[in-house]
C-alpha atoms as a PDB file:
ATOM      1  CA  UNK A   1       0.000   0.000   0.000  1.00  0.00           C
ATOM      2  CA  UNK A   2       1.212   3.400  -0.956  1.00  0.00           C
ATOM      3  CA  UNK A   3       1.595   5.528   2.958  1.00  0.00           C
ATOM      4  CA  UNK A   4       5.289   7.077   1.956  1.00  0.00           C
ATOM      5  CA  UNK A   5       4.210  11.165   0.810  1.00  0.00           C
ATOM      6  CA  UNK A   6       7.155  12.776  -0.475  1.00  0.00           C
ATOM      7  CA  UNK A   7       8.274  16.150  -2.296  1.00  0.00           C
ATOM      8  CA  UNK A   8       7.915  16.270  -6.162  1.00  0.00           C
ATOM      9  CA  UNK A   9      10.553  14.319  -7.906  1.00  0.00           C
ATOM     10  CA  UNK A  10      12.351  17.661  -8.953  1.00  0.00           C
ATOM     11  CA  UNK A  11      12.823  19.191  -5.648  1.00  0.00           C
ATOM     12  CA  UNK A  12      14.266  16.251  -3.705  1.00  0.00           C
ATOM     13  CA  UNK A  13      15.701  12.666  -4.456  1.00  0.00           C
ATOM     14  CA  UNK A  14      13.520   9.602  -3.494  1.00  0.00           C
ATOM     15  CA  UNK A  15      14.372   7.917  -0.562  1.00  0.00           C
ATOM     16  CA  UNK A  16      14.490   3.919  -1.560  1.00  0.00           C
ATOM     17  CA  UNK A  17      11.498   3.247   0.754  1.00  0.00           C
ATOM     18  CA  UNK A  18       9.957   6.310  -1.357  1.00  0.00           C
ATOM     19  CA  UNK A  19      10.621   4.840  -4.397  1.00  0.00           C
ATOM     20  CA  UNK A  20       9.503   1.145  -3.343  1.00  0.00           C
ATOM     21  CA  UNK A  21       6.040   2.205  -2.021  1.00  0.00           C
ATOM     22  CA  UNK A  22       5.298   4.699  -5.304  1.00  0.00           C
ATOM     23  CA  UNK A  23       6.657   2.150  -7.830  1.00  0.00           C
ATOM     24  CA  UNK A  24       3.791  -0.445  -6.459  1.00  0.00           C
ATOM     25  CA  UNK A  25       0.982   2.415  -6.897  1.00  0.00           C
ATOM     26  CA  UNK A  26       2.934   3.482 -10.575  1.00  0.00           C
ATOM     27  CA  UNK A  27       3.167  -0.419 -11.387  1.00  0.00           C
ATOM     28  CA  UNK A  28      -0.794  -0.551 -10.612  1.00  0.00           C
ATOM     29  CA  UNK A  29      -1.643   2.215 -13.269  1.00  0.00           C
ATOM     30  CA  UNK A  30       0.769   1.093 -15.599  1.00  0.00           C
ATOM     31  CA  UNK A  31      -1.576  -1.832 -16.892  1.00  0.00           C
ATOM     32  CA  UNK A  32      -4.213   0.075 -19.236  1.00  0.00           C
ATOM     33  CA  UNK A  33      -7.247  -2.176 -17.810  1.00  0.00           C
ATOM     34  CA  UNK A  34      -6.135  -1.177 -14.266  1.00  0.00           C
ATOM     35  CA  UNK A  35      -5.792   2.394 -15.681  1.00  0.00           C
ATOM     36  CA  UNK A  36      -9.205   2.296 -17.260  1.00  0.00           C
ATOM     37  CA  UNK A  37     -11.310   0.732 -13.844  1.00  0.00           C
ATOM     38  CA  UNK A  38      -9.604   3.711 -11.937  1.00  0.00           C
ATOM     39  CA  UNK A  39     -10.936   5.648 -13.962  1.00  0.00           C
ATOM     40  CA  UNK A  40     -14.591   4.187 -14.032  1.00  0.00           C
ATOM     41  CA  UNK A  41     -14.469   4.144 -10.239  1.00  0.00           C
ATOM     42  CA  UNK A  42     -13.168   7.526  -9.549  1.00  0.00           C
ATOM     43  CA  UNK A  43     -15.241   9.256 -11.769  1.00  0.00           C
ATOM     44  CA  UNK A  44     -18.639   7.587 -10.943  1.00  0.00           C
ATOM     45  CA  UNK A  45     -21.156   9.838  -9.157  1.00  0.00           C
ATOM     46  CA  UNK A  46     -21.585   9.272  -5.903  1.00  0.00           C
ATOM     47  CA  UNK A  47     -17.992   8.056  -5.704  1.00  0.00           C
ATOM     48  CA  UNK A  48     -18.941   4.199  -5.500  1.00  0.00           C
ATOM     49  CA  UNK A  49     -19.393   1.875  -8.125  1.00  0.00           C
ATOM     50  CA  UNK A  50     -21.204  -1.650  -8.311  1.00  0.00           C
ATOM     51  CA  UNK A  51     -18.923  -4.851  -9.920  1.00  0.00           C
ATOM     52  CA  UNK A  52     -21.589  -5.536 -11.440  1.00  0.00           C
ATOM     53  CA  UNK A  53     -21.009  -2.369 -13.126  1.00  0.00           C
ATOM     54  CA  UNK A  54     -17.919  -2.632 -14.316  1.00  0.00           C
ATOM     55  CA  UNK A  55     -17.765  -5.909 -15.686  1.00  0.00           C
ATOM     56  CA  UNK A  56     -20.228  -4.615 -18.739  1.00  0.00           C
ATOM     57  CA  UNK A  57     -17.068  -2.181 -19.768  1.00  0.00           C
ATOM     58  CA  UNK A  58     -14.661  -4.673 -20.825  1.00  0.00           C
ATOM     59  CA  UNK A  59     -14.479  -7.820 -22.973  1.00  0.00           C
ATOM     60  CA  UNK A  60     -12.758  -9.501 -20.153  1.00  0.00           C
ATOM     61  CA  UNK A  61     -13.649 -12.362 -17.432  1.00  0.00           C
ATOM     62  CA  UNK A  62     -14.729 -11.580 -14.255  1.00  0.00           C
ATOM     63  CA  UNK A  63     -11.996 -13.540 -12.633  1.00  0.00           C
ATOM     64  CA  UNK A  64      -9.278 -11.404 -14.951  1.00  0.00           C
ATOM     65  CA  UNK A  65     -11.687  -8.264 -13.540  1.00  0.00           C
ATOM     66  CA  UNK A  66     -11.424  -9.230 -10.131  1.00  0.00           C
ATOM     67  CA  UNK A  67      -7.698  -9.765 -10.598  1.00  0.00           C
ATOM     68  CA  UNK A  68      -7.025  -6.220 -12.081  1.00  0.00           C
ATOM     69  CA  UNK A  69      -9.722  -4.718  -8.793  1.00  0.00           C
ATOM     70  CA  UNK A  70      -7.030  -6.800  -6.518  1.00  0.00           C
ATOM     71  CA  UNK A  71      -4.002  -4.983  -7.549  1.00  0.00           C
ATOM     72  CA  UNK A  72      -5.554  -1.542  -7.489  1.00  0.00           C
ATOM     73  CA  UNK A  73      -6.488  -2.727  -3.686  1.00  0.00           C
ATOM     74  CA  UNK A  74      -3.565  -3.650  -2.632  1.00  0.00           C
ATOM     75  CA  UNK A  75      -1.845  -0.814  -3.975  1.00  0.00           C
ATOM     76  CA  UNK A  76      -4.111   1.464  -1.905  1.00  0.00           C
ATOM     77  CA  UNK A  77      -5.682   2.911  -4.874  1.00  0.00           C
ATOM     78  CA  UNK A  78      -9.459   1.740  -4.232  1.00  0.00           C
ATOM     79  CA  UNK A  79     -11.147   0.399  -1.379  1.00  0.00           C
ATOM     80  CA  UNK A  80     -14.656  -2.240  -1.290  1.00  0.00           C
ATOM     81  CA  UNK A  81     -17.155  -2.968   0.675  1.00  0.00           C
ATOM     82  CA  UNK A  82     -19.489  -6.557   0.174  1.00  0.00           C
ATOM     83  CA  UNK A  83     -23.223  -5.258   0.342  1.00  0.00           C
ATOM     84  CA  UNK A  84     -25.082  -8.797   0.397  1.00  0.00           C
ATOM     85  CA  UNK A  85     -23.870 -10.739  -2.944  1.00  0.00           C
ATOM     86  CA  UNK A  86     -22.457  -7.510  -4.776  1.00  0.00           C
ATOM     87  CA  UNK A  87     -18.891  -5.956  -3.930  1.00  0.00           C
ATOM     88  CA  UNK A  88     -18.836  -1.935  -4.567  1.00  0.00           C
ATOM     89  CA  UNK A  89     -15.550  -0.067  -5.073  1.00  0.00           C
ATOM     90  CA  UNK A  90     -14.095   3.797  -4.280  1.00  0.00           C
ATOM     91  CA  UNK A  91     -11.506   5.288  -5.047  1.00  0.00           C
ATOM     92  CA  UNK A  92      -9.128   6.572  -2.344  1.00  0.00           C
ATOM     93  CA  UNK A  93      -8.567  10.210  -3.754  1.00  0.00           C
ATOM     94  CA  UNK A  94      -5.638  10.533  -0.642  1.00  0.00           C
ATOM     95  CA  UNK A  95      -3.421   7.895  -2.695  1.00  0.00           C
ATOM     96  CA  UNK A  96      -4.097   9.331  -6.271  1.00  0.00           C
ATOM     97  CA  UNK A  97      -2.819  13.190  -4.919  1.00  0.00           C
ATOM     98  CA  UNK A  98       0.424  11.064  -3.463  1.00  0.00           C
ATOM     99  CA  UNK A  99       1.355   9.499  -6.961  1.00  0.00           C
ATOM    100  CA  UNK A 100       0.632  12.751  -8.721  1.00  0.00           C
ATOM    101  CA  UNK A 101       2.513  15.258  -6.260  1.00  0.00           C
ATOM    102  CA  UNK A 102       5.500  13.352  -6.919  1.00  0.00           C
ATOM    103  CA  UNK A 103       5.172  13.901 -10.824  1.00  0.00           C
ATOM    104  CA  UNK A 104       4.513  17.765 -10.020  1.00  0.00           C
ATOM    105  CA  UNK A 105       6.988  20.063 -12.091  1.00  0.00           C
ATOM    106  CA  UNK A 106       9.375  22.206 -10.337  1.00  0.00           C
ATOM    107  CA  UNK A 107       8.745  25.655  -9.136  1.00  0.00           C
ATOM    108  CA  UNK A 108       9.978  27.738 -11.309  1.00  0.00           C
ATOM    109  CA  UNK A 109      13.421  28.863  -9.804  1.00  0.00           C
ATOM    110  CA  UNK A 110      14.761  32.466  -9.687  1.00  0.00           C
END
């Protein structure tokens, strides 16, 4: 799970523990699919969305749907919640602002 915050990448070196815990977050996003159900979750109204609505958005398995949902978990990304047979997902909006601070461009200088 992603907990290390650090300065932009341009105003400090990484720390390896830094790097370690934002590669797993970066690896997580790097897959297009994972990419695609962040995307689909974060941007939902309401800021929850239904398996059962995300399965219709790809020409995939559930198993290999489920599989891509795990990763995103355990990098932090989302959270779920079971609600009877259905599992509903959120993004965690605190994790997203950590992997994009560190991509922040410098400050401009003088």
């Amino acid at each position: 799970m992603l907990t290390t915050c650090c300065l932009p990448l341009t105003q400090e070196p990484l720390t390896a523990g830094q790097a370690e815990s934002l590669a797993h977050g970066f690896k997580a996003v790097g897959d297009p699919i994972r990419l695609r159900l962040l995307s689909l979750i974060a941007s939902q109204d309401g800021g929850e969305v239904c398996v059962c609505e995300l399965n219709d958005g790809f020409e995939l398995t559930g198993p290999t749907i489920s599989h891509h949902l795990k990763v995103l978990r355990e990098a932090g990304l989302i959270t779920s919640e079971r609600r009877g047979t259905w599992v509903y997902y959120r993004a965690v909006p605190e994790v997203m602002a950590r992997l994009s601070a560190v991509l922040a461009p410098a400050a401009e200088r003088v």
